[in-house]
Protein backbone atom coordinates (compact mmCIF):
# COMPACT_ATOMS: atom_id res chain seq x y z
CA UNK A 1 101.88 94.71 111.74
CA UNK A 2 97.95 93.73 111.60
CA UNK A 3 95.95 93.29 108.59
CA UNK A 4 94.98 96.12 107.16
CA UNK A 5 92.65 97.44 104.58
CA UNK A 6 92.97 101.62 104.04
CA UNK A 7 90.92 103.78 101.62
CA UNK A 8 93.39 106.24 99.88
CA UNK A 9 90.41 108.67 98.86
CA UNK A 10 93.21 111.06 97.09
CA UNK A 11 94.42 108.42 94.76
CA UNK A 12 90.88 106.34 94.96
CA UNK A 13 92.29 103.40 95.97
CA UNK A 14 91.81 100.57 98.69
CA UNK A 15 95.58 100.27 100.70
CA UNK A 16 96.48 96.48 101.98
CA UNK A 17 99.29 96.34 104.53
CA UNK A 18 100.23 92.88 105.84
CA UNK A 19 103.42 91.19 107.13
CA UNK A 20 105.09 88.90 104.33
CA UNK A 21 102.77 85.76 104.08
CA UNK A 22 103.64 83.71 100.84
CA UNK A 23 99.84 82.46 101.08
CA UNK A 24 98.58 86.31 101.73
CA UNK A 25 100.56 87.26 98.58
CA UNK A 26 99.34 84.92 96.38
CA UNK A 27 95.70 85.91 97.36
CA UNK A 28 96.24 89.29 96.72
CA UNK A 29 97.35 88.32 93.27
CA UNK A 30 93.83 87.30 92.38
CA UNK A 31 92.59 90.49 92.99
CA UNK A 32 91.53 92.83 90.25
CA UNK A 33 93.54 95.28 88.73
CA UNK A 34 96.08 95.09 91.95
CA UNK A 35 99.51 96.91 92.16
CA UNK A 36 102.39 96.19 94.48
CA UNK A 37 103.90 99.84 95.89
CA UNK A 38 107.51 99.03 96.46
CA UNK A 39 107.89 102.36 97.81
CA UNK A 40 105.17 102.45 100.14
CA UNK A 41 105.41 98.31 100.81
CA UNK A 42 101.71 98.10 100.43
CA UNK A 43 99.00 95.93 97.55
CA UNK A 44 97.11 99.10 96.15
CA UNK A 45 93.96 98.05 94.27
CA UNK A 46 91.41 100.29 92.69
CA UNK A 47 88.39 101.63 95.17
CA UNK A 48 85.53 100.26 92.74
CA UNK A 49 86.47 97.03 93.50
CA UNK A 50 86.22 97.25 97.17
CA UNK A 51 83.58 95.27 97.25
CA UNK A 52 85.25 92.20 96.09
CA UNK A 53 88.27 92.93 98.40
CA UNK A 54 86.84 93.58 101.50
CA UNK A 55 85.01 90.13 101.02
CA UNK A 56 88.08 88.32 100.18
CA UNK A 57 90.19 89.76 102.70
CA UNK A 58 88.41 89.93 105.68
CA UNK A 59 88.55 85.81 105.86
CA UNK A 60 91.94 86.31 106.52
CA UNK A 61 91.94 88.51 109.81
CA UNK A 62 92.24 92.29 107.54
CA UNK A 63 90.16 95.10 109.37
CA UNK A 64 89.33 98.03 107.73
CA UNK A 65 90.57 101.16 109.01
């Protein structure tokens, strides 16, 4: 699975998928306001702060899509 950052425009929310990475995970963690979907195995995290997770993220090989 690649790196990916998704824009959920329904639920206005910014959609991380990634393979298990211990290091990814705890990155994610520092994110604002960011929600682990165990049904959809994805990091959801509010669209307003896309800004700050786009920047974040992308230093670690996520595209957006």
């Amino acid at each position: 699975m690649s790196r990916t950052i998704e824009l959920d425009a329904d639920r206005g929310q910014l959609v991380l998928r990634f393979d298990y990475d211990k290091f990814l995970v705890e990155e994610v963690k520092t994110l604002p306001e960011r929600r682990w979907d165990k049904g959809g195995r994805c990091w959801r995290i509010p669209a307003k702060h896309a800004e700050a997770v786009v920047e974040q993220m992308m230093k670690h090989g996520f595209i957006v899509d």
